[in-house]
Protein backbone atom coordinates (compact mmCIF):
# COMPACT_ATOMS: atom_id res chain seq x y z
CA UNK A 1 43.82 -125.04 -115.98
CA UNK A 2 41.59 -121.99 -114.45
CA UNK A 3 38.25 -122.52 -114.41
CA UNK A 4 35.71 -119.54 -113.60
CA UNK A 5 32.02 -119.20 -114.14
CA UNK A 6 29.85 -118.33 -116.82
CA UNK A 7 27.18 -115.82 -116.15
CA UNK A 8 24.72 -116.89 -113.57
CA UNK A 9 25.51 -120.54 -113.62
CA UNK A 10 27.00 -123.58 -112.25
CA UNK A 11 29.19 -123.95 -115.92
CA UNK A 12 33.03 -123.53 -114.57
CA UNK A 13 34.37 -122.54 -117.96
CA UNK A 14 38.07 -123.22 -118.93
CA UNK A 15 40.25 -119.59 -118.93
CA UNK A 16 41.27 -120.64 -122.24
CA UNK A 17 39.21 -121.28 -124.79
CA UNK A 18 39.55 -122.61 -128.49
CA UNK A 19 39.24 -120.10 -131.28
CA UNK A 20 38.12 -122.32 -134.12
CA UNK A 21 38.80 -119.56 -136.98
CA UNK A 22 41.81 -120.42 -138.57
CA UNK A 23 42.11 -123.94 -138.10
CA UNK A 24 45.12 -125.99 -139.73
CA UNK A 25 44.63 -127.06 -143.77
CA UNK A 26 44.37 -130.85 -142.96
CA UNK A 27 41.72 -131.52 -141.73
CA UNK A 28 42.82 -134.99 -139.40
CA UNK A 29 45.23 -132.12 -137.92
CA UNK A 30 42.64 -129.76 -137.13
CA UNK A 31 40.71 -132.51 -135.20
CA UNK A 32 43.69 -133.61 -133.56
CA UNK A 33 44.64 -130.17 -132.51
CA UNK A 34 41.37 -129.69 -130.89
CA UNK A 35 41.17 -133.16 -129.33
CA UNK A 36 44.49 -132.30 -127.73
CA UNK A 37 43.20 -129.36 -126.03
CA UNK A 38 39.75 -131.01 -125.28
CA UNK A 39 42.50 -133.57 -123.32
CA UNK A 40 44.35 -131.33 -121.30
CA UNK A 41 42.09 -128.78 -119.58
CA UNK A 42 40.35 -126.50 -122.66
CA UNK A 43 36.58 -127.43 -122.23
CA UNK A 44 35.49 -124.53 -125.01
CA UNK A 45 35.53 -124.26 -127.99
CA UNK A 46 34.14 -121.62 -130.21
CA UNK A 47 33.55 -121.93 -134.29
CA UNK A 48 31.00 -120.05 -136.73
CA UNK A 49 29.27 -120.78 -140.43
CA UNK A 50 32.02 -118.35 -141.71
CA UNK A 51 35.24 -119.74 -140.57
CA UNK A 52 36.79 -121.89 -142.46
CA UNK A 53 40.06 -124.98 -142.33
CA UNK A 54 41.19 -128.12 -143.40
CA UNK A 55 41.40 -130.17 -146.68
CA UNK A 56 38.86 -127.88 -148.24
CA UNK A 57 38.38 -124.91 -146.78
CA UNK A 58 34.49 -123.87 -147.56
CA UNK A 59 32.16 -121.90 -145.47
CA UNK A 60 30.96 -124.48 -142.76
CA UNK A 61 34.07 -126.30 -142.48
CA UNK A 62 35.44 -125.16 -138.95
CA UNK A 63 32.01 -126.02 -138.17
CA UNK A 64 32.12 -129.62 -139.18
CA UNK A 65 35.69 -130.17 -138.14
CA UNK A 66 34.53 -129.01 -134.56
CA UNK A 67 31.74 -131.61 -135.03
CA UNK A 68 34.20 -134.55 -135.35
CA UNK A 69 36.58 -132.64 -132.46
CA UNK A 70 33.82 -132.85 -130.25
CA UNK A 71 33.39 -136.84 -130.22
CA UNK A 72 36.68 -137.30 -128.28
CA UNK A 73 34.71 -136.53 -125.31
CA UNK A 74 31.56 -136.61 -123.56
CA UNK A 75 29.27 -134.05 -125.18
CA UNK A 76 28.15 -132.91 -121.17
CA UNK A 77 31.80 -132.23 -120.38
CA UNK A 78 32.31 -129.64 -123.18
CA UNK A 79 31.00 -126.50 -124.22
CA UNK A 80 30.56 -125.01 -127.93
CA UNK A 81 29.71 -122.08 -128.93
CA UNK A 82 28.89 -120.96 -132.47
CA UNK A 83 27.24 -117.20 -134.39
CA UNK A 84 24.13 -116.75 -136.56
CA UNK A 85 25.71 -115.74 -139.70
CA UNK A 86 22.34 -114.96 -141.26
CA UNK A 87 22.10 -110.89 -140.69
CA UNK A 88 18.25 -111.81 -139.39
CA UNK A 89 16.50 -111.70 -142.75
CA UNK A 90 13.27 -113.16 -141.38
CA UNK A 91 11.93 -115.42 -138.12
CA UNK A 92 12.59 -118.18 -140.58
CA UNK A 93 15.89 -117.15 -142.00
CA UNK A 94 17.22 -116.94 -138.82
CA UNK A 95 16.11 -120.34 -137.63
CA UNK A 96 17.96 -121.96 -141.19
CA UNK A 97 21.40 -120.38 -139.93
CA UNK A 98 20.79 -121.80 -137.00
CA UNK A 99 19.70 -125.35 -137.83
CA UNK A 100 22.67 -125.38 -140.79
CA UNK A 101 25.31 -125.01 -137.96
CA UNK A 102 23.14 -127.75 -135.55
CA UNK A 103 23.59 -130.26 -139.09
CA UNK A 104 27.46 -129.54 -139.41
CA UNK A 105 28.21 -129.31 -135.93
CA UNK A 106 26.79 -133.14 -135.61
CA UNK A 107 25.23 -131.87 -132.17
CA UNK A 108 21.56 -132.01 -130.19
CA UNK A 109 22.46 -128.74 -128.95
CA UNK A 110 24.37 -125.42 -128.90
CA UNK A 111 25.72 -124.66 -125.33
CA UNK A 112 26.15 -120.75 -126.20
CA UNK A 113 24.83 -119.57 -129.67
CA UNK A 114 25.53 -115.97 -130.66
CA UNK A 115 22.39 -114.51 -131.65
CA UNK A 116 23.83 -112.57 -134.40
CA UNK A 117 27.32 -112.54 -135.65
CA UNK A 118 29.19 -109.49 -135.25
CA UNK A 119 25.79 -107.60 -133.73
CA UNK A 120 25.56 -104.03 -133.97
CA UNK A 121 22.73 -102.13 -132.13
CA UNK A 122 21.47 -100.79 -134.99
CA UNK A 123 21.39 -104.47 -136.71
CA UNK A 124 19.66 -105.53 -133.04
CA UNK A 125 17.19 -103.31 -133.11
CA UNK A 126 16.57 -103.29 -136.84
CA UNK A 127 16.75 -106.74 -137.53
CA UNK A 128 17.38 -109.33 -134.78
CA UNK A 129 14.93 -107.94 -132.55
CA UNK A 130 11.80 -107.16 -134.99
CA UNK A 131 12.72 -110.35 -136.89
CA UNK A 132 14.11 -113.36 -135.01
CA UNK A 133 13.87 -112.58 -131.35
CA UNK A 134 10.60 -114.69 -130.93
CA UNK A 135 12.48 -117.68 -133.18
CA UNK A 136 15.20 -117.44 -130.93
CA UNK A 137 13.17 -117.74 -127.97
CA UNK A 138 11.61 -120.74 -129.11
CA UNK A 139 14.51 -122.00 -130.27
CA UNK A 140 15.67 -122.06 -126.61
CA UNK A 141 12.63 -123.41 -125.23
CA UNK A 142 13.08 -126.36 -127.54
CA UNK A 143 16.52 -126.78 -125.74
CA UNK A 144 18.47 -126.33 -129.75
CA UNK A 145 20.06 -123.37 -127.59
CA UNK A 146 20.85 -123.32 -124.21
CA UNK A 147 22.24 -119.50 -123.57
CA UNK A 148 22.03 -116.76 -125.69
CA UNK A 149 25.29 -114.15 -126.82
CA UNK A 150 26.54 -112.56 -129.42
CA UNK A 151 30.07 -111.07 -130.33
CA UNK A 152 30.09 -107.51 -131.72
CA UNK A 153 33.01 -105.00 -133.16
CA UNK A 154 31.16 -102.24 -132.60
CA UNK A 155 31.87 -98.97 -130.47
CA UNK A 156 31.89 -100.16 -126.20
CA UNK A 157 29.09 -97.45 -125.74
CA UNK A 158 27.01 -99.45 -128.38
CA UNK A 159 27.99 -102.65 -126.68
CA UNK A 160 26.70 -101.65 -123.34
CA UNK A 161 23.74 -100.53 -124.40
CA UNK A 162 23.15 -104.29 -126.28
CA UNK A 163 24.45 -105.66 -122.27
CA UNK A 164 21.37 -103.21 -120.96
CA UNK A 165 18.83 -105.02 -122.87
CA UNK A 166 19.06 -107.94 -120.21
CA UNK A 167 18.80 -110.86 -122.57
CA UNK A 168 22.35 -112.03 -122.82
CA UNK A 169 24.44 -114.19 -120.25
CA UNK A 170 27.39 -113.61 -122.19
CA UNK A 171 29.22 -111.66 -125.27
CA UNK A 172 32.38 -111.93 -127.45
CA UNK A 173 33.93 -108.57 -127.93
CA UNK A 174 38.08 -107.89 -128.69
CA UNK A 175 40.29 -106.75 -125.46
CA UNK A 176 43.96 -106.92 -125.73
CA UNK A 177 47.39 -105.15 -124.56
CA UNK A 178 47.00 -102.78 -127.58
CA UNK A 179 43.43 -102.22 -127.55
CA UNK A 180 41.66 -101.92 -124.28
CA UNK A 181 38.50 -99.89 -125.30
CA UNK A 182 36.08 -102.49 -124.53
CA UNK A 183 37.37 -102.20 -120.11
CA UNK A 184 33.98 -100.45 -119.33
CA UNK A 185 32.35 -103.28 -120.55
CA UNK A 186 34.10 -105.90 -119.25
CA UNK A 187 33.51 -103.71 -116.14
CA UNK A 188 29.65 -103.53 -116.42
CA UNK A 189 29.40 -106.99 -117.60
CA UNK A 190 31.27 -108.52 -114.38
CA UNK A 191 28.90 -106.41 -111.90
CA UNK A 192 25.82 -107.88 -113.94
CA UNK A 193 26.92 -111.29 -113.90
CA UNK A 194 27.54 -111.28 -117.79
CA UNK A 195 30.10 -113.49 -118.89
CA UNK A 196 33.36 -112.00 -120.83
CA UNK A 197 34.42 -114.34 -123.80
CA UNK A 198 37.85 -112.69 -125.48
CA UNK A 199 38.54 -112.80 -129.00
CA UNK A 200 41.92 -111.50 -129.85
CA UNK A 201 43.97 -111.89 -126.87
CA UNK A 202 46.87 -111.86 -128.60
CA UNK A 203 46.09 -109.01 -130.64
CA UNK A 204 45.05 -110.99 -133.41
CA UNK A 205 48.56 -112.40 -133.89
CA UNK A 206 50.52 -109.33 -133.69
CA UNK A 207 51.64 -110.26 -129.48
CA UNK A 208 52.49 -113.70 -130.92
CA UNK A 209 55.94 -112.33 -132.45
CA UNK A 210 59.14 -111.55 -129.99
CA UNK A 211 58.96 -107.48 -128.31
CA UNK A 212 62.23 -107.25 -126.16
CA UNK A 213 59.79 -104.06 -125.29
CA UNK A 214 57.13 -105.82 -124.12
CA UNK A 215 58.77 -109.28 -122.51
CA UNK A 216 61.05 -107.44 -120.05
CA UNK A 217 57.93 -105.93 -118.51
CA UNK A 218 57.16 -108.84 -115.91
CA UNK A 219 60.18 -111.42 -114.28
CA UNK A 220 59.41 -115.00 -115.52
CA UNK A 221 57.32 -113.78 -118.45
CA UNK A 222 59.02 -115.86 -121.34
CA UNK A 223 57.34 -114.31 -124.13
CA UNK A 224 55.03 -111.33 -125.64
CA UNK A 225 52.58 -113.93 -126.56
CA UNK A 226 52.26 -115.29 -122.89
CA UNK A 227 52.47 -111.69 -121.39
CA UNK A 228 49.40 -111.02 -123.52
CA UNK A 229 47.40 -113.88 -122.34
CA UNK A 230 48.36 -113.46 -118.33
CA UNK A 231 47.06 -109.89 -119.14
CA UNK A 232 43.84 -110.66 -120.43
CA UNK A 233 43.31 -113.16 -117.69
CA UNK A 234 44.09 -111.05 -115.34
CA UNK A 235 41.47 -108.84 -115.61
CA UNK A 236 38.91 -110.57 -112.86
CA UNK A 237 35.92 -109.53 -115.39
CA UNK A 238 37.00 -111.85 -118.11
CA UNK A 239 35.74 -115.16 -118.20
CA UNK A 240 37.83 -117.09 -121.11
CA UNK A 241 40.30 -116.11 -123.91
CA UNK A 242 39.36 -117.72 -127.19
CA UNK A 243 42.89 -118.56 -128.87
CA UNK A 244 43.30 -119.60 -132.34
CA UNK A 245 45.94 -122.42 -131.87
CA UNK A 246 47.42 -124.46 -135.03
CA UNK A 247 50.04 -126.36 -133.34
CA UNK A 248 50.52 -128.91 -130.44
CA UNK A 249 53.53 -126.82 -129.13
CA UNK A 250 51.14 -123.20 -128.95
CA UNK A 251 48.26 -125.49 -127.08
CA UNK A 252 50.44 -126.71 -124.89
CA UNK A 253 52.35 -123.21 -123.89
CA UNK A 254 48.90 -121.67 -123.84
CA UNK A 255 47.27 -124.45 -121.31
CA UNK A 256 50.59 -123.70 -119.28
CA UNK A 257 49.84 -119.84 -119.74
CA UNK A 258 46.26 -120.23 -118.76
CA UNK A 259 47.25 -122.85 -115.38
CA UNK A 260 48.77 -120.05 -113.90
CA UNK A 261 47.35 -119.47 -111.09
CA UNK A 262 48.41 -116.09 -109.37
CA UNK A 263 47.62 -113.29 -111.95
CA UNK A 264 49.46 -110.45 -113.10
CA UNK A 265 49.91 -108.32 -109.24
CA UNK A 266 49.19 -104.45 -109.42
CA UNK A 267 52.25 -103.35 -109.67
CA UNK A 268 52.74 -105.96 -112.64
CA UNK A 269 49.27 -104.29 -113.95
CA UNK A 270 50.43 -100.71 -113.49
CA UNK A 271 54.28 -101.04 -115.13
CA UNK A 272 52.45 -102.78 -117.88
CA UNK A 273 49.72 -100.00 -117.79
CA UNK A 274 52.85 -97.43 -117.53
CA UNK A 275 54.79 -98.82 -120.70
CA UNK A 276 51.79 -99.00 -122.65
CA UNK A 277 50.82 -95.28 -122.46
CA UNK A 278 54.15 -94.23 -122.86
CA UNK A 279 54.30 -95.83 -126.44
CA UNK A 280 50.80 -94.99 -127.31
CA UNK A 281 52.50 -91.09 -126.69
CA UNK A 282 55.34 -91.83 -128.44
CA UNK A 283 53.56 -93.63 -131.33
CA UNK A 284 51.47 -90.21 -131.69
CA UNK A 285 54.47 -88.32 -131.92
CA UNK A 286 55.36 -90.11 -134.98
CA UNK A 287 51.87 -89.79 -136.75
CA UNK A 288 48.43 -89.70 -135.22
CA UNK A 289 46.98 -91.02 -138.74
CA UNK A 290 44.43 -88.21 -139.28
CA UNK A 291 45.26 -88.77 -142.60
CA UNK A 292 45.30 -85.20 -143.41
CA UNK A 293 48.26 -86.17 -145.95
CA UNK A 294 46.47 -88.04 -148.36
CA UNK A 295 45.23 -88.97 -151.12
CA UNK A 296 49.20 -88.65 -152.14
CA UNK A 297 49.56 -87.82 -156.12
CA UNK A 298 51.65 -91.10 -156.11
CA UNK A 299 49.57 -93.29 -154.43
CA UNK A 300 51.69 -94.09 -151.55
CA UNK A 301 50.09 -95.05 -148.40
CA UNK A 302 51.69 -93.01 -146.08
CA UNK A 303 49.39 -93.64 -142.67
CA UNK A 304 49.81 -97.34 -143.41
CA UNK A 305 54.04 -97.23 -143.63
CA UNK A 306 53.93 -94.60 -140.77
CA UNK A 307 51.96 -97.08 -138.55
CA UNK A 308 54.24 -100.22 -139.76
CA UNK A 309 56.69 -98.03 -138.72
CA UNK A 310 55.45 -97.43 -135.48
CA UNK A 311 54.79 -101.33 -134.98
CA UNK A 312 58.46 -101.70 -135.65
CA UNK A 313 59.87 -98.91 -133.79
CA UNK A 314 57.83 -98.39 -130.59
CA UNK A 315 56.18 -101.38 -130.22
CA UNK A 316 59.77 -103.35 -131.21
CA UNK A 317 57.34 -106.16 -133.24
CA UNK A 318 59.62 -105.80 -136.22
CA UNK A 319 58.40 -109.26 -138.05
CA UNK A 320 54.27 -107.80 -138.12
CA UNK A 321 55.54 -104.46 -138.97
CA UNK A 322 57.35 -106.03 -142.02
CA UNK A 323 54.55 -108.38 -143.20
CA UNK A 324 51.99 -105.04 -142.57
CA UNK A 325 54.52 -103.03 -145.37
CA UNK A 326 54.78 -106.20 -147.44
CA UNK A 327 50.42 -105.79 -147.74
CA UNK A 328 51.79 -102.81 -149.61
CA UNK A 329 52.14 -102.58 -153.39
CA UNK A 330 50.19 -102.91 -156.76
CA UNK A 331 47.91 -105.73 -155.50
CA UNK A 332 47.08 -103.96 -152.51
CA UNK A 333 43.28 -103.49 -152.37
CA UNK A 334 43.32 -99.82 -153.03
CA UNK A 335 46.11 -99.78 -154.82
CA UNK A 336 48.23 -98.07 -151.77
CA UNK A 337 52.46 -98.27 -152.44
CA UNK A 338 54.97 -98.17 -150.67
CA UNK A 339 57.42 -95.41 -149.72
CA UNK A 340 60.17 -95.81 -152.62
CA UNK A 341 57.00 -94.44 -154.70
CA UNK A 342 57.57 -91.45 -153.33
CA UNK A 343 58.98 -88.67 -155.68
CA UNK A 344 59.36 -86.14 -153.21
CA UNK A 345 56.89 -83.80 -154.25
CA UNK A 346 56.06 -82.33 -150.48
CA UNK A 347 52.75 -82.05 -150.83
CA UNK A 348 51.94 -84.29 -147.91
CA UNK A 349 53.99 -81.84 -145.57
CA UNK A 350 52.32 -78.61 -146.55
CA UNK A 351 49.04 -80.76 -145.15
CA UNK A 352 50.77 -82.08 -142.16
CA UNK A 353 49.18 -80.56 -138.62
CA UNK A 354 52.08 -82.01 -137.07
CA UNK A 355 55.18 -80.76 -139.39
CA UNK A 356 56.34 -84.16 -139.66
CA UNK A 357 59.16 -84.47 -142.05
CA UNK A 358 57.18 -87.01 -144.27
CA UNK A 359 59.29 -87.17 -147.18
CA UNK A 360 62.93 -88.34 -144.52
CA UNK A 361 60.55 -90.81 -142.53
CA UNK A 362 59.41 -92.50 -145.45
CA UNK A 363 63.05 -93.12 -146.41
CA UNK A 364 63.95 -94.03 -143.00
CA UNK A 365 60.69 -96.35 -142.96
CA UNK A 366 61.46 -98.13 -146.27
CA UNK A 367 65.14 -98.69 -145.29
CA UNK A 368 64.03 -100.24 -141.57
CA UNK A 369 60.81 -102.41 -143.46
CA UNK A 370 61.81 -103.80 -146.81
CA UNK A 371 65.02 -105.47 -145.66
């Protein structure tokens, strides 16, 4: 296992971390899952209030089934981190959400406690800061918290500017093969000594399915899923990948994944980097998704088959673009259908910037997604 350093310190962090948010449905599973990893090299772990697994899967569980993980080993061997879940209601709102995840996390301490989960700047500096900052201060003082983060979806411009406030030695944000926004902060946060902690490394599942596209990129890369984890890594501003693992065989290929000690070389980087923009242009060819076509009299959901499509055709991840099409239907949340709806009205195409022939690719896209 790779071990590199977090923030300003003298903790050598594993390059692979646990993601605790989808966690098996048995709970004695779950544990021994994380146990396993605990065993072999993973010395992080990272959970929150929110996510949820085993027997009964309630708000607090990954929490508590961390909690039991955690026993396997010495508590000073291991780090955990968890999220404030509270949205910062008050000094003392803030400091229940905290001591709620303290109770099911069976722990003294939190080694890295995300000040706010999924922080925005205008949630920091309307909330957080006004109303829990001092709370959290004290809450570190009283050595409940040992390091303060957060993890954040929002745009890399408001990210940096959360970085610029100097209180955090670390932050959670998404970075990926197909999504590499957040690079200028991974760049800004490696010259500051800010610690990168990766959520959806794998692209939250989708580079966990087979890409002949993808694997042929780099010699002795055996699958898309590994490809996307020696990527991550080997960007030198990234700290650890947090992985959501549910079996003993994806631990174990992972740990192997992560041991790897050369990373991806420069010319690995650029044919990668090379590939990548070429199907980013050829995905835009297809449809941009301005959405300019809809709403479509019959409902169907035209952006979301045309980027299914372009999962399955230039990404070649055929089994995500399927299960994205199958999301499709009467039950879907806004009632979006798929293409057979389509009664070939051409109204879509008279609103088209690009003159795509919407009414043949939504054949072509049913054909290639419901079989």
């Amino acid at each position: 296992m790779q071990y590199r350093r977090y923030a300003d310190t003298d903790i050598m962090l594993s390059a692979l971390g646990f993601g605790a948010m989808r966690l098996p449905k048995d709970d004695d599973f779950a544990v021994e899952c994380m146990v396993h990893a605990l065993e072999n090299g993973v010395n992080f772990i990272d959970t929150a209030p929110g996510y949820r697994g085993g027997d009964e899967p309630e708000p607090g569980s990954s929490e508590r089934l961390v909690g039991k993980a955690i026993k396997a080993v010495p508590r000073e061997e291991i780090y955990v981190s968890t999220k404030n879940a509270t949205g910062s209601p008050s000094a003392e709102g803030w400091r229940e959400g905290l001591e709620t995840s303290l109770k099911h996390l069976d722990t003294d301490y939190i080694d890295f406690y995300q000040l706010v989960h999924s922080m925005k700047w205008k949630s920091y500096t309307e909330k957080f800061r006004p109303n829990a900052w001092e709370e959290a201060l004290r809450a570190r003082e009283e050595g409940l918290v040992r390091s303060f983060g957060f993890s954040s979806h929002d745009t890399p411009e408001n990210i940096l500017k959360l970085l610029k406030e100097g209180i955090f030695d670390s932050c959670i944000i998404q970075y990926n093969l197909l999504d590499r926004k957040n690079e200028p902060v991974i760049d800004y946060a490696r010259a500051n000594n800010i610690s990168v902690l990766v959520m959806s490394p794998v692209g939250g599942g989708r580079l966990g399915t087979h890409s002949e596209k993808l694997e042929g990129l780099v010699p002795g890369v055996s699958s898309t899923a590994e490809l996307a984890l020696r990527f991550v890594l080997s960007n030198p501003g990234v700290t650890s990948a947090l992985s959501g693992m549910n079996t003993i065989e994806m631990i174990d290929e992972n740990i192997a994944t992560a041991s790897v000690q050369e990373p991806l070389s420069s010319e690995e980087r650029r044919a990668i980097d090379k590939s990548v923009e070429e199907n980013r242009r050829l995905a835009e060819l297809y449809c941009t998704g301005c959405d300019y076509c809809m709403p479509c009299p019959q409902n169907v959901g035209i952006p979301q088959i045309f980027s299914a499509m372009n999962t399955h055709r230039v990404w070649g991840l055929t089994d995500v673009a399927k299960r994205q099409y199958t999301r499709l239907g009467p039950d879907h949340r806004n009632g979006l259908l798929q293409a057979d709806a389509c009664v070939e009205c051409g109204v879509c195409e008279d609103k088209c910037p690009q003159n795509i022939p919407i009414i043949k690719q939504l054949k072509e896209s049913h054909k290639a997604l419901s079989e």
